[in-house]
C-alpha atoms as a PDB file:
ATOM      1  CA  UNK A   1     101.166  46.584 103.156  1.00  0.00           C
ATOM      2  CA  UNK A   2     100.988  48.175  99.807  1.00  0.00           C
ATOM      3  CA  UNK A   3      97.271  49.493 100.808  1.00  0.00           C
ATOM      4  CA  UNK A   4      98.562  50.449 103.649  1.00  0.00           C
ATOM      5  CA  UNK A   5     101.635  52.802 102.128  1.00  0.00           C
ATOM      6  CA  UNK A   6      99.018  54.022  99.853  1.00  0.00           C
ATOM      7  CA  UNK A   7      96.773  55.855 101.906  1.00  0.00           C
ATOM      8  CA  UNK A   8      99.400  57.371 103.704  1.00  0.00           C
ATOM      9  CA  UNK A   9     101.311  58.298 100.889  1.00  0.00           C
ATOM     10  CA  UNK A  10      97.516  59.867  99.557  1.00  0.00           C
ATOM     11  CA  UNK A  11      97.028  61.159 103.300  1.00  0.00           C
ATOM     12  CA  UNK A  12     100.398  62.958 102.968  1.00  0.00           C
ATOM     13  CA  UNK A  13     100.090  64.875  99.796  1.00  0.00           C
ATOM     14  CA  UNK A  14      96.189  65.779 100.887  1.00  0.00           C
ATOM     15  CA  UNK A  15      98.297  67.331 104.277  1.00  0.00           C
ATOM     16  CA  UNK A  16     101.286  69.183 101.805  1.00  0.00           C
ATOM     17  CA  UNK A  17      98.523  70.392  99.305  1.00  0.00           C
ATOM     18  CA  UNK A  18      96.453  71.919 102.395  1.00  0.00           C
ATOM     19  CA  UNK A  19      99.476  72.965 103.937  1.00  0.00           C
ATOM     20  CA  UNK A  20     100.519  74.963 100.524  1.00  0.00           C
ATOM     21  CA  UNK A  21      97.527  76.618 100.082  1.00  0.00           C
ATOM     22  CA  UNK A  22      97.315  77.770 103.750  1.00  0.00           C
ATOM     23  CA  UNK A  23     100.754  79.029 103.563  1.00  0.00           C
ATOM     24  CA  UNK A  24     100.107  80.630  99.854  1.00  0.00           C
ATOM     25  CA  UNK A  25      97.347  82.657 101.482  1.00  0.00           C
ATOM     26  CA  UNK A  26      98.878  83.774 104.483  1.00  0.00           C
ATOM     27  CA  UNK A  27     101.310  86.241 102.455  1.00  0.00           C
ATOM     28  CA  UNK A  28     101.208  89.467 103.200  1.00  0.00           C
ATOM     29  CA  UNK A  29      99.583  91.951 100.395  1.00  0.00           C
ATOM     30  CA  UNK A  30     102.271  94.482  99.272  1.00  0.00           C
ATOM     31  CA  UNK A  31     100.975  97.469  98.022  1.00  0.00           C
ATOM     32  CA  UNK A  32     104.224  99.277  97.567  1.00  0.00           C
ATOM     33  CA  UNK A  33     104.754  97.971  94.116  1.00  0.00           C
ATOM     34  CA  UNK A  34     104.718 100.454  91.371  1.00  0.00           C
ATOM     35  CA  UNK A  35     104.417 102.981  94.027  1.00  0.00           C
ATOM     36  CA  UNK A  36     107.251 106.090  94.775  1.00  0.00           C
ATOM     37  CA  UNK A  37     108.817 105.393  98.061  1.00  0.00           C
ATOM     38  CA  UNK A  38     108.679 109.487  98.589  1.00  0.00           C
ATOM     39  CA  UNK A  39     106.326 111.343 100.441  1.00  0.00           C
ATOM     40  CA  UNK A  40     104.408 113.475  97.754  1.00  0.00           C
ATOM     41  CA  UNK A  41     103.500 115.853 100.904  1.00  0.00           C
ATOM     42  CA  UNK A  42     106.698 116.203 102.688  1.00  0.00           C
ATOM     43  CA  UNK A  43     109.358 115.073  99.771  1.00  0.00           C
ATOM     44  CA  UNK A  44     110.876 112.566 102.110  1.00  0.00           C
ATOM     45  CA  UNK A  45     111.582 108.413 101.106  1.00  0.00           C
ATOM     46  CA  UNK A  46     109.456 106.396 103.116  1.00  0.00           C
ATOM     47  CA  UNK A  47     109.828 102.892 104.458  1.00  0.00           C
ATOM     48  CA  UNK A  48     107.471  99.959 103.743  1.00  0.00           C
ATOM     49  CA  UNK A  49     105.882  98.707 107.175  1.00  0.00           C
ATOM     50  CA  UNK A  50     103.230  96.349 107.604  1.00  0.00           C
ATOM     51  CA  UNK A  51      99.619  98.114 108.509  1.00  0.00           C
ATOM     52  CA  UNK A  52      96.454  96.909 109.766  1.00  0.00           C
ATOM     53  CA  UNK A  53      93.356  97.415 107.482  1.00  0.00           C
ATOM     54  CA  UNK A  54      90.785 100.077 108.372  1.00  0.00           C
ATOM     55  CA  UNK A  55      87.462  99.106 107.188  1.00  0.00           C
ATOM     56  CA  UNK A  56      84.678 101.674 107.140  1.00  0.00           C
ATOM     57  CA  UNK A  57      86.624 105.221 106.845  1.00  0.00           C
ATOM     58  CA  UNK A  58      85.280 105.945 103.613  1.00  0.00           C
ATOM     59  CA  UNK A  59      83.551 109.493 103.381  1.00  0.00           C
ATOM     60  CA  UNK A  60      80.203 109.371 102.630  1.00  0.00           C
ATOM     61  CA  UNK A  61      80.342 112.104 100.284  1.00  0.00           C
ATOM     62  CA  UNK A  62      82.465 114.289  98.043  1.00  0.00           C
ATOM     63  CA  UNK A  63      82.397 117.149 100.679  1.00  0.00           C
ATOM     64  CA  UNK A  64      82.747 115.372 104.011  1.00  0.00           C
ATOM     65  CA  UNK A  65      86.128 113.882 101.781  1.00  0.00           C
ATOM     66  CA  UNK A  66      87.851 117.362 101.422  1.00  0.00           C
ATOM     67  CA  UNK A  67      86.983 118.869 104.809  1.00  0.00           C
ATOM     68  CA  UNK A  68      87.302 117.629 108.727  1.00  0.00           C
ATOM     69  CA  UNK A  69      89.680 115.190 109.718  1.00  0.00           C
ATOM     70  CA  UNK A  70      89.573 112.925 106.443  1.00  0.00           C
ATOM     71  CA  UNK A  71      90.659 115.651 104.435  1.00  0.00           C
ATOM     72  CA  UNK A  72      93.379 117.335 107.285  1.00  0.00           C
ATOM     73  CA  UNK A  73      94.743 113.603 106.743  1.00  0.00           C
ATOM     74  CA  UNK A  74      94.718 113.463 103.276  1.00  0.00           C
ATOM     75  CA  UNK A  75      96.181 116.920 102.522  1.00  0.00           C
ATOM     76  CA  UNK A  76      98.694 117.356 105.179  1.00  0.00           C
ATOM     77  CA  UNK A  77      99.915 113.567 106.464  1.00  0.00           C
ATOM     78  CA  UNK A  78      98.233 110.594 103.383  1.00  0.00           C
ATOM     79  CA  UNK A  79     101.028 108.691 105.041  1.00  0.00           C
ATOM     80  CA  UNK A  80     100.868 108.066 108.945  1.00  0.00           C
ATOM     81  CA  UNK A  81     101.529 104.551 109.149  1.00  0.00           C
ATOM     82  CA  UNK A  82      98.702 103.978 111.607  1.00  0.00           C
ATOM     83  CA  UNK A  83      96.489 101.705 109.018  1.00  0.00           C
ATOM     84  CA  UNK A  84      95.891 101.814 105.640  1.00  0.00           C
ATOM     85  CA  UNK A  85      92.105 103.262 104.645  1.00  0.00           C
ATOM     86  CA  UNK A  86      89.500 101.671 102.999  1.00  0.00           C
ATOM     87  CA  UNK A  87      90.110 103.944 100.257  1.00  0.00           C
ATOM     88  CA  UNK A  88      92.715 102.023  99.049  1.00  0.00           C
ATOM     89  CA  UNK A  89      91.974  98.447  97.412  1.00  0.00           C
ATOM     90  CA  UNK A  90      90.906  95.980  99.779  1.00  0.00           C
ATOM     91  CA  UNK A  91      89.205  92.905  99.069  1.00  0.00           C
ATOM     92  CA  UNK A  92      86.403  91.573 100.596  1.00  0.00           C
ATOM     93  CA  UNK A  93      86.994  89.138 103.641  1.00  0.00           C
ATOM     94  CA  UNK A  94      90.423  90.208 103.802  1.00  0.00           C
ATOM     95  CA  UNK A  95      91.917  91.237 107.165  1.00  0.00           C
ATOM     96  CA  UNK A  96      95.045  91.229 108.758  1.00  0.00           C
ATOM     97  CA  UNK A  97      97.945  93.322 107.481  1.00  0.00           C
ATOM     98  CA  UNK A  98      99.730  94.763 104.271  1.00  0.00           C
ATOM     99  CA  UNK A  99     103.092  96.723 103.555  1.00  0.00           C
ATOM    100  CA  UNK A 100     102.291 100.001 102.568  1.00  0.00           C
ATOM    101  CA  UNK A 101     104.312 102.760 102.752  1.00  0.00           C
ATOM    102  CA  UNK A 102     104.789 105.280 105.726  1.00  0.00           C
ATOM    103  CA  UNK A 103     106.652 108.825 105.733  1.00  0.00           C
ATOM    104  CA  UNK A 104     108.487 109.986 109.272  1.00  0.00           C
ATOM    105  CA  UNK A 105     107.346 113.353 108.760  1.00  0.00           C
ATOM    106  CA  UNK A 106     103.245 112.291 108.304  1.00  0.00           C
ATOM    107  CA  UNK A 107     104.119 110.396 111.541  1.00  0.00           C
ATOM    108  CA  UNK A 108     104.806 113.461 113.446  1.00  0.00           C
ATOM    109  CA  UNK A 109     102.045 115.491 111.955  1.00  0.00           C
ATOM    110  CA  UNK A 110      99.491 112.791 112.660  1.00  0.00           C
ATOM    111  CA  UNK A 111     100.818 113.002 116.326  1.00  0.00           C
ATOM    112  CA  UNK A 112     100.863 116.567 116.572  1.00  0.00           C
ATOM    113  CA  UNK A 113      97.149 116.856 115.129  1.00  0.00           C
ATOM    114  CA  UNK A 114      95.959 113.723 118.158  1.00  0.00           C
ATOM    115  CA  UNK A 115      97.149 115.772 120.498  1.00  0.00           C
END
């Protein structure tokens, strides 16, 4: 009997510890902190809203950064709330989502601009 309770008991915490770490790694990122919750195009506060990642919308150069649609975003709406770029710090093999912030008015403009 007292095997018995001892592999379950060492069955249980090898279930908890897995269970902790899955849990542990399934928060999502928050890259709002130390950030200013205003809108340094449109002077607005923002709200914090969960994003997918966009890999792969990194310029490949200094010029095609500042001009066509990359820059238009950049300059006019850095804040759309569609995803967050790959500009920002992403680590490698990480997917899913992360609060970042998103400003109403960069909303519209990135609207406006699809259309």
């Amino acid at each position: 009997m007292a095997k018995m309770n001892m592999r379950f008991s060492s069955k249980c915490a090898a279930f908890v510890l897995l269970l902790a770490l899955f849990l542990s790694g399934c928060r999502t990122p928050d890259y709002t902190k130390g950030q200013s919750d205003v809108c340094e195009v449109h002077h607005v506060a923002m709200t914090r809203r969960a994003l997918p990642f966009a890999h792969g919308m990194i310029p490949m150069s200094r010029k095609a950064a500042e001009t066509g649609e990359w820059g238009r975003r950049m300059k006019f709406h850095p804040h759309p709330g569609d995803c967050i770029p790959a500009t920002d710090i992403v680590l490698p093999g990480q997917t899913g989502r992360a609060l970042e912030f998103v400003c109403r008015d960069c909303e519209q403009a990135m609207r406006r601009m699809k259309q």
